[in-house]
PDB file of N, CA and C in Angstrom:
ATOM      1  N   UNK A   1       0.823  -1.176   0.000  1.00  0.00           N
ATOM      2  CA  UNK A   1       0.000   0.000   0.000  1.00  0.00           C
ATOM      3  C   UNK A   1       0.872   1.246   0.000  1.00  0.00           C
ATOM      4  N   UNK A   2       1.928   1.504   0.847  1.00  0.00           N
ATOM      5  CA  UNK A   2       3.067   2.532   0.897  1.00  0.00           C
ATOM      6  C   UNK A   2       3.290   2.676  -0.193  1.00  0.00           C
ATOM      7  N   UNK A   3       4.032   1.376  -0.717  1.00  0.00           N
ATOM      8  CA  UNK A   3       5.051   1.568  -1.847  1.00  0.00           C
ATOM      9  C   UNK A   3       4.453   2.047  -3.526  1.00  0.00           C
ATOM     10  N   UNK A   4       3.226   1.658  -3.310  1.00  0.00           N
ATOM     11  CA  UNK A   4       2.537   1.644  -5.001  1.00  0.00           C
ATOM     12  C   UNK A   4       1.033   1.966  -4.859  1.00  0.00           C
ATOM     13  N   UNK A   5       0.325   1.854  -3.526  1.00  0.00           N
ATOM     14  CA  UNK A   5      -1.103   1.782  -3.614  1.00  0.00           C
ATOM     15  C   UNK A   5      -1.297   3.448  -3.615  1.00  0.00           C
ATOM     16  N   UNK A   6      -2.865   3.532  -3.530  1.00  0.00           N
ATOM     17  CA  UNK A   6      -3.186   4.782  -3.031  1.00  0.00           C
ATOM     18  C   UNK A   6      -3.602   4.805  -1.783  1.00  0.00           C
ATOM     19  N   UNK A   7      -3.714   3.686  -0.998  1.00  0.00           N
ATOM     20  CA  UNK A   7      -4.280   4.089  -0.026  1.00  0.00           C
ATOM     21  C   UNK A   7      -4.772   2.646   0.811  1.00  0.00           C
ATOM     22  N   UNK A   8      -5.863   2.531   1.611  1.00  0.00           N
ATOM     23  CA  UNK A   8      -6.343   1.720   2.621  1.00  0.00           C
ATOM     24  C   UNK A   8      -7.284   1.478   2.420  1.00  0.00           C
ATOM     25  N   UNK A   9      -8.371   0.510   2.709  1.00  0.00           N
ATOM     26  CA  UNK A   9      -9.783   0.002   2.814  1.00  0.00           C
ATOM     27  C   UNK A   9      -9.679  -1.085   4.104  1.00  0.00           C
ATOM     28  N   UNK A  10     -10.542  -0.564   4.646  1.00  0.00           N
ATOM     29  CA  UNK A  10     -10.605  -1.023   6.446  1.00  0.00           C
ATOM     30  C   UNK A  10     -11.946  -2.347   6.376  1.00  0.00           C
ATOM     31  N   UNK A  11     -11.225  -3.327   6.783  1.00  0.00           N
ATOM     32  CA  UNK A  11     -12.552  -4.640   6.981  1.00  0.00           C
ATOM     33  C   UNK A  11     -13.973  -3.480   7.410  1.00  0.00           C
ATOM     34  N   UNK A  12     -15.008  -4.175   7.607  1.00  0.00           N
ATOM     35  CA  UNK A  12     -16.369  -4.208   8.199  1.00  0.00           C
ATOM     36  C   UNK A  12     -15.979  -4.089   9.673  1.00  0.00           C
ATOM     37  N   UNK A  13     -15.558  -3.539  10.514  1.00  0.00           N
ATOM     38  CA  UNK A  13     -15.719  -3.476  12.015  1.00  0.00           C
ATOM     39  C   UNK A  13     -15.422  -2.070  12.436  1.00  0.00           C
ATOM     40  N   UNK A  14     -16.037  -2.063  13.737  1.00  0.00           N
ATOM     41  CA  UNK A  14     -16.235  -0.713  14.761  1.00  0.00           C
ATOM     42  C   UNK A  14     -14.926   0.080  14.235  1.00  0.00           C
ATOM     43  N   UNK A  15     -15.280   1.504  14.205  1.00  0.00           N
ATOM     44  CA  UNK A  15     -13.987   2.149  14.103  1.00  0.00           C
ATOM     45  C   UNK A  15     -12.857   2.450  15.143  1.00  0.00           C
ATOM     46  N   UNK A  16     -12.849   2.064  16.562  1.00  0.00           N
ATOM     47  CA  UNK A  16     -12.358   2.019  16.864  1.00  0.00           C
ATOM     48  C   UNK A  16     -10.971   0.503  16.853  1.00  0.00           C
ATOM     49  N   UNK A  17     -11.813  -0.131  15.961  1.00  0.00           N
ATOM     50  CA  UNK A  17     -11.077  -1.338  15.583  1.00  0.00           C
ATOM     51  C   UNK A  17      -9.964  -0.999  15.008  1.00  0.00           C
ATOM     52  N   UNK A  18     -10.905   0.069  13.552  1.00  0.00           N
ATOM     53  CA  UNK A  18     -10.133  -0.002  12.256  1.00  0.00           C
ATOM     54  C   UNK A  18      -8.933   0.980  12.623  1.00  0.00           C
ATOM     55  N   UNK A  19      -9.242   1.830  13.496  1.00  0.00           N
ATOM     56  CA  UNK A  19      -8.274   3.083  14.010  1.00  0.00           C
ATOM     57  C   UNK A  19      -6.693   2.867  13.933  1.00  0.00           C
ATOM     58  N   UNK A  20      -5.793   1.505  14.495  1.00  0.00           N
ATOM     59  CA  UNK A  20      -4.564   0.811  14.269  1.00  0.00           C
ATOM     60  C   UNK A  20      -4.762   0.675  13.076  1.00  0.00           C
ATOM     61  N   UNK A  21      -5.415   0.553  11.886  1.00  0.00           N
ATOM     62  CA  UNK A  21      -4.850  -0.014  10.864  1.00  0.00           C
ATOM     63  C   UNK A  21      -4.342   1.205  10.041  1.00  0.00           C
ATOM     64  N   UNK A  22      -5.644   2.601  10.324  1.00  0.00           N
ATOM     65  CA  UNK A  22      -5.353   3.544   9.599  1.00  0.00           C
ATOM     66  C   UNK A  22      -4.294   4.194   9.931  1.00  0.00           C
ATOM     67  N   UNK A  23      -3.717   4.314  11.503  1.00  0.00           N
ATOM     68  CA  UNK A  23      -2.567   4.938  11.948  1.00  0.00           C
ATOM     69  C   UNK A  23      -1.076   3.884  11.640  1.00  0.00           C
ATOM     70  N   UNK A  24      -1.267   2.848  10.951  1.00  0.00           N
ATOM     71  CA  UNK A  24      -0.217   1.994  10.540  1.00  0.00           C
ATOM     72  C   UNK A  24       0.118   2.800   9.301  1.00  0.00           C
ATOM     73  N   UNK A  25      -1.163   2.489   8.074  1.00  0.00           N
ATOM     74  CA  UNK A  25      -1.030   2.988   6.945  1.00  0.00           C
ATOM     75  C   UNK A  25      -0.546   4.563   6.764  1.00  0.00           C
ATOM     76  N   UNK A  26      -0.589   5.568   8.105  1.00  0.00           N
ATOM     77  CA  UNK A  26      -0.719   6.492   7.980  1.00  0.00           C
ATOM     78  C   UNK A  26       0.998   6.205   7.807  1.00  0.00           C
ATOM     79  N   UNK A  27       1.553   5.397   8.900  1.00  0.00           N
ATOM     80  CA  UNK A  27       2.793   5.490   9.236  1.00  0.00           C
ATOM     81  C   UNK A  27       3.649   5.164   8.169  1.00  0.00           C
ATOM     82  N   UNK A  28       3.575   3.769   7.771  1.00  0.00           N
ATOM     83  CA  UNK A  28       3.744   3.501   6.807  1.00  0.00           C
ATOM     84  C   UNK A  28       4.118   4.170   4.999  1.00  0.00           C
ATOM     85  N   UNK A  29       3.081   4.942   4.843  1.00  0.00           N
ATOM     86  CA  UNK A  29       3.472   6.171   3.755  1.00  0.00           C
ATOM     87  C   UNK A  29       4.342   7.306   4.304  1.00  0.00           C
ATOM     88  N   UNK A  30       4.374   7.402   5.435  1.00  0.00           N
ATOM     89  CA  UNK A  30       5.610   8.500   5.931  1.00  0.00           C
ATOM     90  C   UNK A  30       7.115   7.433   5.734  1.00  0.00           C
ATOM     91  N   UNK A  31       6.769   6.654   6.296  1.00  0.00           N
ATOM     92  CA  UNK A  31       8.261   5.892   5.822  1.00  0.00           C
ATOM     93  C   UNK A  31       8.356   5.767   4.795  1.00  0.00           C
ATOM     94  N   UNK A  32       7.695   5.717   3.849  1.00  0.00           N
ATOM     95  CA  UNK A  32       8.052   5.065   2.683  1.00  0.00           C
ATOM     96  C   UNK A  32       7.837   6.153   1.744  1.00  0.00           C
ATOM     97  N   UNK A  33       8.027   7.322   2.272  1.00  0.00           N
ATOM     98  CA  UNK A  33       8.375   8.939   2.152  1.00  0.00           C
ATOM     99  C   UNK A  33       7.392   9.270   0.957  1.00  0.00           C
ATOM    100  N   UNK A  34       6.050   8.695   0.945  1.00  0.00           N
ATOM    101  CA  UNK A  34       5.493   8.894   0.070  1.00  0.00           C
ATOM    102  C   UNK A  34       5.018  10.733   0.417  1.00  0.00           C
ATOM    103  N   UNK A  35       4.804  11.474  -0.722  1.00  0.00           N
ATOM    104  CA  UNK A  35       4.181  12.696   0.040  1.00  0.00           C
ATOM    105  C   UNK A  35       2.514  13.163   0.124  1.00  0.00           C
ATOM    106  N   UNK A  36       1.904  13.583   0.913  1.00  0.00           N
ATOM    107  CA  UNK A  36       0.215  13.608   1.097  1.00  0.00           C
ATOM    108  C   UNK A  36       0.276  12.400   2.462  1.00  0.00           C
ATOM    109  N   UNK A  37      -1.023  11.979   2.036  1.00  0.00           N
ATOM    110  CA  UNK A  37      -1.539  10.836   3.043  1.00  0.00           C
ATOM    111  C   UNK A  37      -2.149   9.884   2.006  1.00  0.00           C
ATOM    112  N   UNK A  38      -1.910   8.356   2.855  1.00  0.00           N
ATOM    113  CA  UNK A  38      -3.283   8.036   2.300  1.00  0.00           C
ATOM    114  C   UNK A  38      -4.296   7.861   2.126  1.00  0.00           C
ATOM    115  N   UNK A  39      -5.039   7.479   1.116  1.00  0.00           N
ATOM    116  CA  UNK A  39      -5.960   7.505   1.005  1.00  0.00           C
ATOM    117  C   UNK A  39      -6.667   6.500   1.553  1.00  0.00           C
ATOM    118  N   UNK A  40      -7.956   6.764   3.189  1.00  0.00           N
ATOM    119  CA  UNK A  40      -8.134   5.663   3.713  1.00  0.00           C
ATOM    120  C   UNK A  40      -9.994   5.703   4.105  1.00  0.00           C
ATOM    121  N   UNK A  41     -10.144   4.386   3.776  1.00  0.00           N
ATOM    122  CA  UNK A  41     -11.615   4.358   3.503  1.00  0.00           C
ATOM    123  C   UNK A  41     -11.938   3.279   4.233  1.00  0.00           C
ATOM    124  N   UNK A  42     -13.241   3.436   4.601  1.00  0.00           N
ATOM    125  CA  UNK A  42     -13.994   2.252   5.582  1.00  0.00           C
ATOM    126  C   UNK A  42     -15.470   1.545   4.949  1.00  0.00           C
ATOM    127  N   UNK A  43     -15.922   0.714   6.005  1.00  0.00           N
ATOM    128  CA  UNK A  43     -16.980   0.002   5.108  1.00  0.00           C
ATOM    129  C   UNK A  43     -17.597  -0.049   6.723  1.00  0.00           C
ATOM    130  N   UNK A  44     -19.301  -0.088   6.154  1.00  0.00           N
ATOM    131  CA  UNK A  44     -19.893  -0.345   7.114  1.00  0.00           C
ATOM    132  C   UNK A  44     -21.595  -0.695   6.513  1.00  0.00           C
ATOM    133  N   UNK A  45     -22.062  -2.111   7.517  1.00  0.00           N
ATOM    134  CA  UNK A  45     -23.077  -2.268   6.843  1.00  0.00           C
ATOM    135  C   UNK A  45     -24.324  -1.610   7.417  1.00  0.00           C
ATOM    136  N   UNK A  46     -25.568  -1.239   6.698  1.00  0.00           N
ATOM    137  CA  UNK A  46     -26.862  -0.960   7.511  1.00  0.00           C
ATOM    138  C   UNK A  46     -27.946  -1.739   7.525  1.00  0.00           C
ATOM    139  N   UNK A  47     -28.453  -1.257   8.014  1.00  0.00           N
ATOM    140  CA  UNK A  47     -30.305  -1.854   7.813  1.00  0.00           C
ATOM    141  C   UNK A  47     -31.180  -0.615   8.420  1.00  0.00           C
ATOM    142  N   UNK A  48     -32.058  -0.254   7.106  1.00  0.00           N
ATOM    143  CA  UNK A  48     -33.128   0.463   7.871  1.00  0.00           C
ATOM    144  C   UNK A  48     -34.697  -0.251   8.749  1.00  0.00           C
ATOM    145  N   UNK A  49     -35.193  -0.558   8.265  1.00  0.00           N
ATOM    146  CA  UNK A  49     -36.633  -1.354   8.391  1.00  0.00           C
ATOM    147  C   UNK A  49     -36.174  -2.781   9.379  1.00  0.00           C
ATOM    148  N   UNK A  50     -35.648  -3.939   8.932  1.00  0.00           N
ATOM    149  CA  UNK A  50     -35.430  -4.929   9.736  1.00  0.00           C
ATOM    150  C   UNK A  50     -33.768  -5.473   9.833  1.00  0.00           C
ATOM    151  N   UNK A  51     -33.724  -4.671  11.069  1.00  0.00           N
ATOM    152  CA  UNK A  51     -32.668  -4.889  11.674  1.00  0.00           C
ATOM    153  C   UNK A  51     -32.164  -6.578  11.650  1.00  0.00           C
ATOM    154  N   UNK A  52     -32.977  -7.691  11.909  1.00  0.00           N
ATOM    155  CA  UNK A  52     -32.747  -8.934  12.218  1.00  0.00           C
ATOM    156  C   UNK A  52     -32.547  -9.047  10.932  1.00  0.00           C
ATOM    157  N   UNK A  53     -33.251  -8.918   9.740  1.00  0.00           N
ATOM    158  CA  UNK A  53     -33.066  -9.790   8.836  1.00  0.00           C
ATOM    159  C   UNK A  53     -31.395  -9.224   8.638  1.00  0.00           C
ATOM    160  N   UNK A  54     -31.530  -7.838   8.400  1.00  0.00           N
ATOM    161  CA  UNK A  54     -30.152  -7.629   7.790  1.00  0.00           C
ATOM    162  C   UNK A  54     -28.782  -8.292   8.733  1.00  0.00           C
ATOM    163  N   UNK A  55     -28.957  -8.269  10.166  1.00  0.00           N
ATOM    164  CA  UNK A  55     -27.908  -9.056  10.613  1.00  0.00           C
ATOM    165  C   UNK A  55     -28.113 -10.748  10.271  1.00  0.00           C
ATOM    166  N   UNK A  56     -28.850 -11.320   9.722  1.00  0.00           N
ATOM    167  CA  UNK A  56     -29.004 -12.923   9.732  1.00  0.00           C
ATOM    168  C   UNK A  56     -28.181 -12.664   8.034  1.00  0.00           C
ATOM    169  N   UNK A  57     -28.321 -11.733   7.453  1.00  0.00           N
ATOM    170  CA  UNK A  57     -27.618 -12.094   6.053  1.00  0.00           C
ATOM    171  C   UNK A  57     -26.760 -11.467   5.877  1.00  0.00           C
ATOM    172  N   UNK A  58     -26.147 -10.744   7.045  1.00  0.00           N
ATOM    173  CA  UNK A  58     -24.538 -10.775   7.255  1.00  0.00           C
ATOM    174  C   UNK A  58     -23.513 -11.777   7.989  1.00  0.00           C
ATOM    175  N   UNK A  59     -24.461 -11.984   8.930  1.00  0.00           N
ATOM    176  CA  UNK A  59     -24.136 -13.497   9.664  1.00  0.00           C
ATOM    177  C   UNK A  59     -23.802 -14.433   8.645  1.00  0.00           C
ATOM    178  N   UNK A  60     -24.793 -14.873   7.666  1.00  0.00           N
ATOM    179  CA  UNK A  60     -24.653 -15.762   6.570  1.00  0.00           C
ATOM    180  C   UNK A  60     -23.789 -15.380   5.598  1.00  0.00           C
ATOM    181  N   UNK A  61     -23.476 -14.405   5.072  1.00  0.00           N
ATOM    182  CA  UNK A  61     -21.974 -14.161   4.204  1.00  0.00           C
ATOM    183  C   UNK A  61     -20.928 -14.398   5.074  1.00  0.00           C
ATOM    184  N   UNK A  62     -21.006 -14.021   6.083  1.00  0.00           N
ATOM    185  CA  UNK A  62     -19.240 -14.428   6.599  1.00  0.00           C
ATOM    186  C   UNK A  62     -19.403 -15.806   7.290  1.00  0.00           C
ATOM    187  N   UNK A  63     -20.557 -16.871   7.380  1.00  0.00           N
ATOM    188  CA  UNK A  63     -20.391 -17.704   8.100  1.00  0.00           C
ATOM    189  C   UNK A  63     -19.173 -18.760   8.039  1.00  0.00           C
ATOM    190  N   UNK A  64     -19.053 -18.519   6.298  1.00  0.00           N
ATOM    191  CA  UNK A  64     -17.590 -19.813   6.367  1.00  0.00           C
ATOM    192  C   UNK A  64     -16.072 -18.743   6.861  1.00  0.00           C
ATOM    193  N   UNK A  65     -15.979 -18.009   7.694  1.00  0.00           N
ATOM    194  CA  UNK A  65     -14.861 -17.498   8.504  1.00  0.00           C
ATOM    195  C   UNK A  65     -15.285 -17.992   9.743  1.00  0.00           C
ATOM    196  N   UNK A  66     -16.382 -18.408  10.130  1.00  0.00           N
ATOM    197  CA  UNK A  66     -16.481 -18.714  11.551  1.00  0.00           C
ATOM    198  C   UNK A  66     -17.515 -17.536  12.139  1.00  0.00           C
ATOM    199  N   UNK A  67     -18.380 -18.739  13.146  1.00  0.00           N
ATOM    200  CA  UNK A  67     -19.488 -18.017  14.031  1.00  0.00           C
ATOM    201  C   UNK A  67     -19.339 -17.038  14.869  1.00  0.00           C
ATOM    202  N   UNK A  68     -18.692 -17.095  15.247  1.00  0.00           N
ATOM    203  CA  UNK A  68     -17.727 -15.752  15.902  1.00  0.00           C
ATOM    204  C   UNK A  68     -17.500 -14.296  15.795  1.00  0.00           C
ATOM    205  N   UNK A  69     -16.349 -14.733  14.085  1.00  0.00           N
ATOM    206  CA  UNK A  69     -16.286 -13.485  13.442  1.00  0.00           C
ATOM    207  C   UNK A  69     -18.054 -13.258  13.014  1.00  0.00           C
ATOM    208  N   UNK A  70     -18.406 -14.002  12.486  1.00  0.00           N
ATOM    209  CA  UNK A  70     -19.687 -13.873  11.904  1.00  0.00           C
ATOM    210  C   UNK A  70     -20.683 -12.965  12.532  1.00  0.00           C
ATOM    211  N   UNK A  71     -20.753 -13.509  13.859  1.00  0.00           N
ATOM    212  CA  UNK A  71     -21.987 -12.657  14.439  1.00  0.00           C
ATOM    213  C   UNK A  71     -21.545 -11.571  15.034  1.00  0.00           C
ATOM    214  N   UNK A  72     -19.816 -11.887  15.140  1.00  0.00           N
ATOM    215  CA  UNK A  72     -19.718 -10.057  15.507  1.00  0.00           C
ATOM    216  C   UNK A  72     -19.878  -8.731  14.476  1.00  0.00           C
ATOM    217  N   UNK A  73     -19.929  -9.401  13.035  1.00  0.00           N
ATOM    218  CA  UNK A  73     -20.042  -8.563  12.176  1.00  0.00           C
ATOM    219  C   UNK A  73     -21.121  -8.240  12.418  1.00  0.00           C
ATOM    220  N   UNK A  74     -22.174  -9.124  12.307  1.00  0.00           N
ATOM    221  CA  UNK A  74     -23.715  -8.991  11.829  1.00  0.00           C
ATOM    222  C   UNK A  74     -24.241  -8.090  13.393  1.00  0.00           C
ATOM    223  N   UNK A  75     -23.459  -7.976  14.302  1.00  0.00           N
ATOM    224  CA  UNK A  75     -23.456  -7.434  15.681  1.00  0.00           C
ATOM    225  C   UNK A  75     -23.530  -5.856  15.610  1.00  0.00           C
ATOM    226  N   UNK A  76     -22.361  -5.739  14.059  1.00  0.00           N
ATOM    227  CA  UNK A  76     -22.281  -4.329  14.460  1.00  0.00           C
ATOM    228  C   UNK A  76     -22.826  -3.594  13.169  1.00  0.00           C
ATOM    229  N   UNK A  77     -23.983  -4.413  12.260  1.00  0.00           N
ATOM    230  CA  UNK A  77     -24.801  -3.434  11.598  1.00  0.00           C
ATOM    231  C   UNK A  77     -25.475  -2.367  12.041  1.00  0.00           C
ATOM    232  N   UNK A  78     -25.645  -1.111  11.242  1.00  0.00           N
ATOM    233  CA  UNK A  78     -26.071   0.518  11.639  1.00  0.00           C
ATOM    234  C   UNK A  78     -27.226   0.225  11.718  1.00  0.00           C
ATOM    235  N   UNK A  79     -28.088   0.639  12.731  1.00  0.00           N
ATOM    236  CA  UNK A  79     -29.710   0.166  12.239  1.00  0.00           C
ATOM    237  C   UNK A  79     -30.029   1.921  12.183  1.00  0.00           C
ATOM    238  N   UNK A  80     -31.015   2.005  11.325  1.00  0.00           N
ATOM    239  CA  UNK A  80     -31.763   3.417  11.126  1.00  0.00           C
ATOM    240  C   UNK A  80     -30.626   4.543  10.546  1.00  0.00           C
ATOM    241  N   UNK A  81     -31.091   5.731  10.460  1.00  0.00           N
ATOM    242  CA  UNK A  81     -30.828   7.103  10.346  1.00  0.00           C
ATOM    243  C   UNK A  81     -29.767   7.653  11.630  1.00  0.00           C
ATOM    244  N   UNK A  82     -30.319   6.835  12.953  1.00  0.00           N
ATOM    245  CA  UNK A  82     -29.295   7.701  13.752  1.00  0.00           C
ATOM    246  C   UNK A  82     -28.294   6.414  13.471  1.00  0.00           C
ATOM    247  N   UNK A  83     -28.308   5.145  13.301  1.00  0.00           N
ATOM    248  CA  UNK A  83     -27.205   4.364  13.575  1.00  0.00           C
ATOM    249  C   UNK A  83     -26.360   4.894  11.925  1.00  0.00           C
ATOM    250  N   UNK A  84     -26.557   5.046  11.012  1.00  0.00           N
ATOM    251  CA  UNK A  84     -26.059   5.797   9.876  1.00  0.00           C
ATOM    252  C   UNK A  84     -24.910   7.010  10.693  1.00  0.00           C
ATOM    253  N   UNK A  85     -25.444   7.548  10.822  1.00  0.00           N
ATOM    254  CA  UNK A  85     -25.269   9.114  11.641  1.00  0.00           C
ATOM    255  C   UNK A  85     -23.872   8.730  12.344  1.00  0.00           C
ATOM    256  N   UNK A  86     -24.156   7.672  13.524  1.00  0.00           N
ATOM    257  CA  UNK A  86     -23.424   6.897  14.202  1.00  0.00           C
ATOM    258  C   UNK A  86     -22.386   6.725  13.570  1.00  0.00           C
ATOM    259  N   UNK A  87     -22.107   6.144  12.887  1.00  0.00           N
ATOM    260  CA  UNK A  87     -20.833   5.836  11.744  1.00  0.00           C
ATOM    261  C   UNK A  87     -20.570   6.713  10.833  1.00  0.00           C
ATOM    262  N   UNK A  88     -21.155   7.432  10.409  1.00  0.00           N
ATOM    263  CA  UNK A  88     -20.104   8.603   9.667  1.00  0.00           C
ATOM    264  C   UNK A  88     -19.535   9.325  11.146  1.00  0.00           C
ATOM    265  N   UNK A  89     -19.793   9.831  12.201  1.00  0.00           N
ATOM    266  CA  UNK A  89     -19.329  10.441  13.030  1.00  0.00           C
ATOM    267  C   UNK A  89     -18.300   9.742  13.375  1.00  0.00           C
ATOM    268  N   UNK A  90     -18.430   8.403  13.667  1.00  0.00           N
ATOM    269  CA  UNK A  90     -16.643   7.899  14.373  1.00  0.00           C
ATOM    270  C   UNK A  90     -15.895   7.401  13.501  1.00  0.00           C
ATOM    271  N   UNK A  91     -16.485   7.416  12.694  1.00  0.00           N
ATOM    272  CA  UNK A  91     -15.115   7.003  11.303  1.00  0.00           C
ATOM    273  C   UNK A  91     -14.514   8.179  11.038  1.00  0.00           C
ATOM    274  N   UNK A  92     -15.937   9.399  10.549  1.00  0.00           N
ATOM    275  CA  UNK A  92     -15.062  10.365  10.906  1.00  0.00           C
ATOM    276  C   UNK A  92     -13.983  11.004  11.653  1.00  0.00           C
ATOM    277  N   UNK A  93     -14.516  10.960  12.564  1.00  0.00           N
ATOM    278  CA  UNK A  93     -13.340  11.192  14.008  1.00  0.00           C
ATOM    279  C   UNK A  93     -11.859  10.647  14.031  1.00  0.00           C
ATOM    280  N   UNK A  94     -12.171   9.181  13.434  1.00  0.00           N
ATOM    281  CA  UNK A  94     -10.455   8.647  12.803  1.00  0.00           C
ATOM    282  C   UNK A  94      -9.811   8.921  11.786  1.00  0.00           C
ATOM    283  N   UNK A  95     -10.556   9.729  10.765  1.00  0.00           N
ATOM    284  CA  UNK A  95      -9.754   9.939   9.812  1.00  0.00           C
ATOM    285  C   UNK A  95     -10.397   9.217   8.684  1.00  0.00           C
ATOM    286  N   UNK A  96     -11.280   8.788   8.425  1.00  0.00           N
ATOM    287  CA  UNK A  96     -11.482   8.250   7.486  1.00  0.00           C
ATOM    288  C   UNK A  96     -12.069   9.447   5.896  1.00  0.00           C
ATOM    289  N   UNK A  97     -11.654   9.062   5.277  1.00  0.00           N
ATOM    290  CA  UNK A  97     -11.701   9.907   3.845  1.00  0.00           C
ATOM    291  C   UNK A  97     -13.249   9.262   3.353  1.00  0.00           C
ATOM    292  N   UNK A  98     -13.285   8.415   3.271  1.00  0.00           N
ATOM    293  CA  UNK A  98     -14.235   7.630   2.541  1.00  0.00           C
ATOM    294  C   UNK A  98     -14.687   6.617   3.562  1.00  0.00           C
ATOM    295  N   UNK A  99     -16.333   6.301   3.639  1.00  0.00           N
ATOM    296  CA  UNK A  99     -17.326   5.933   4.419  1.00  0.00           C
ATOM    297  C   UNK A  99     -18.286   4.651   3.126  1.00  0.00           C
ATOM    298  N   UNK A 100     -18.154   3.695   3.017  1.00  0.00           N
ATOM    299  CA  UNK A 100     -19.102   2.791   2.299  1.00  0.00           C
ATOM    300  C   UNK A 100     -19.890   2.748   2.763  1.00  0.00           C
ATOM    301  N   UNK A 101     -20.792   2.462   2.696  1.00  0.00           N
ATOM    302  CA  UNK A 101     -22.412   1.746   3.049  1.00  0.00           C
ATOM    303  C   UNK A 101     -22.747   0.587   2.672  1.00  0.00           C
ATOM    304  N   UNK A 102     -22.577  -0.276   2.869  1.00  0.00           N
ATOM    305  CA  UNK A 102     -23.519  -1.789   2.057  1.00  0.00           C
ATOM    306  C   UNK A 102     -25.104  -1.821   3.078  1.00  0.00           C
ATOM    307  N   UNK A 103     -25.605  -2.224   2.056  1.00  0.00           N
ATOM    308  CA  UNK A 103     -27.147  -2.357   2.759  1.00  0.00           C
ATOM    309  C   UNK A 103     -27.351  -4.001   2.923  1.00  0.00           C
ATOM    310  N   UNK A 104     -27.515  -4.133   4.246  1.00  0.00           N
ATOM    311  CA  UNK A 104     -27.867  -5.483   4.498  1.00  0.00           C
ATOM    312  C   UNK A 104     -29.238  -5.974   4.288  1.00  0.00           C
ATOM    313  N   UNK A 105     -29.837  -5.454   3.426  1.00  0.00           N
ATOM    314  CA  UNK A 105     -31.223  -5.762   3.456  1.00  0.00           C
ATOM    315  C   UNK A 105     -31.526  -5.701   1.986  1.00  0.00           C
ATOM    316  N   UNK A 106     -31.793  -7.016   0.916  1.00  0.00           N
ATOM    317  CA  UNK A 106     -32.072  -6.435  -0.776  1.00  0.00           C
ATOM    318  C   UNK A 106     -33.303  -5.998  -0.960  1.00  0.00           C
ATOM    319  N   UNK A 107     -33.449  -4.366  -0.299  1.00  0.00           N
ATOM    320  CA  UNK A 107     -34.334  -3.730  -0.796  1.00  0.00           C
ATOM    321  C   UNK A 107     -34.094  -2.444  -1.386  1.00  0.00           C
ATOM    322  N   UNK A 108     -34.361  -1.621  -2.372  1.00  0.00           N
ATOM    323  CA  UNK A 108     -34.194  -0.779  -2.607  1.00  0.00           C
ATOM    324  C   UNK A 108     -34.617   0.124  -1.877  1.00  0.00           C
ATOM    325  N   UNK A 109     -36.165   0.322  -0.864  1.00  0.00           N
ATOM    326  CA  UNK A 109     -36.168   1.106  -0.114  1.00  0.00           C
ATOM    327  C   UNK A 109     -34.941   1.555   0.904  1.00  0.00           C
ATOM    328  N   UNK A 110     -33.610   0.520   1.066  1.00  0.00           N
ATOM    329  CA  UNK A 110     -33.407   0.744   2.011  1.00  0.00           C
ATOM    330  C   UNK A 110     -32.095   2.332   1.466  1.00  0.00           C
ATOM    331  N   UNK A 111     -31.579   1.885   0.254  1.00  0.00           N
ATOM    332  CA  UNK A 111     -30.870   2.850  -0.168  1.00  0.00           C
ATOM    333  C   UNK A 111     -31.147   4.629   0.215  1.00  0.00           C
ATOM    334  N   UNK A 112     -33.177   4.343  -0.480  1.00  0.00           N
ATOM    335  CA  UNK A 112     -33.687   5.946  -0.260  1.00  0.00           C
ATOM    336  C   UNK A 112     -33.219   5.978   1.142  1.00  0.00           C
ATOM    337  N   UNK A 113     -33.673   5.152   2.036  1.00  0.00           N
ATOM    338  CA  UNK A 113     -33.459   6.189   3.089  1.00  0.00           C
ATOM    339  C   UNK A 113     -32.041   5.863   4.128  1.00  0.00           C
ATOM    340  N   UNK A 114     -31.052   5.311   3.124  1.00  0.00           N
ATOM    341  CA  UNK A 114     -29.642   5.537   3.167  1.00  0.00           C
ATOM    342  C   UNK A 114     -29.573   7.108   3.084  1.00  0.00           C
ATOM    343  N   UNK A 115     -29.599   7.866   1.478  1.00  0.00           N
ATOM    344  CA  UNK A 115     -29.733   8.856   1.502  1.00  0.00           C
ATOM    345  C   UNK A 115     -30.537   9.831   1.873  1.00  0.00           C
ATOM    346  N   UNK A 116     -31.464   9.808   2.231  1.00  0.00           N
ATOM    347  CA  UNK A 116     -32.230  10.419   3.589  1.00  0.00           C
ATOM    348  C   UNK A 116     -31.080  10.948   4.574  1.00  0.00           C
ATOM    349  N   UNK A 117     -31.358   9.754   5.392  1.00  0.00           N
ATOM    350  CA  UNK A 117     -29.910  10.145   6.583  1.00  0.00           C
ATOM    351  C   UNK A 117     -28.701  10.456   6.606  1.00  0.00           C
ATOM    352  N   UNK A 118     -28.128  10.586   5.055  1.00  0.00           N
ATOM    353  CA  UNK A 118     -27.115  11.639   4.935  1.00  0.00           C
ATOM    354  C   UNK A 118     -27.087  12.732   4.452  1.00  0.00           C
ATOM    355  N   UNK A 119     -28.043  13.368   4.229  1.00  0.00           N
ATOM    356  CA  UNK A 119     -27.927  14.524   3.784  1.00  0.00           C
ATOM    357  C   UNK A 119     -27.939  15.565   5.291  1.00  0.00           C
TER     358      UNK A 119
END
C-alpha cells in the first residue's frame, strides 16, 4: 500500500477497531516517504426497516470465517438514520476519507433512506 497503492480500505468493524490499521497505513506512507496521506476508507453495513433480517444475512456471508467473526459482524450493523449518523461520526473522528455503506437488506427502499440520513 506505501510503496505503489493509493491508499487503505478497512474490513467491516467498529472504528475504533479499524483506528490501528489507519494509523499503521498512515505510518507507513511517511516511511516510505510517500508525500500527502493516504488515502483511507472504511466500510460499514446498515439496515433500515429490519434490523434482524439484515444481521441474519450478514451473519450468513461471513459464516464460512467462523461463528464468531460472523456474528460479531452482523453485531455491528447501523440500524436506522441515527445508527447511519453513528458511523459517519466515528469514522469520521479517525480519519477516514471515505465511508461505504452496504445495505444489508435487498431492498431498494433501504438505499432511499440511506440517503435520507445523509444529507
Amino acid at each position: 500500500m506505501a510503496e505503489w497503492g493509493e491508499g487503505y480500505v478497512a474490513g467491516s468493524v467498529p472504528a475504533p477497531m479499524v483506528e490501528p490499521s489507519f494509523d499503521a497505513a498512515r505510518q507507513a506512507w511517511k516511511e516510505a516517504g510517500r508525500d500527502g496521506s493516504p488515502r483511507l476508507v472504511a466500510i460499514a453495513y446498515f439496515a433500515h426497516d429490519d434490523l434482524a433480517t439484515g444481521q441474519d444475512n450478514v451473519r450468513d456471508y461471513y459464516s464460512a470465517v467462523g461463528s464468531d467473526t460472523a456474528d460479531f459482524i452482523a453485531g455491528n450493523v447501523h440500524h436506522g438514520a441515527a445508527g447511519v449518523q453513528a458511523a459517519i461520526e466515528s469514522f469520521s473522528a479517525i480519519g477516514a476519507d471515505e465511508l461505504i455503506f452496504h445495505p444489508a437488506v435487498p431492498d431498494l427502499n433501504e438505499i432511499e433512506k440511506l440517503a435520507e440520513a445523509v444529507r
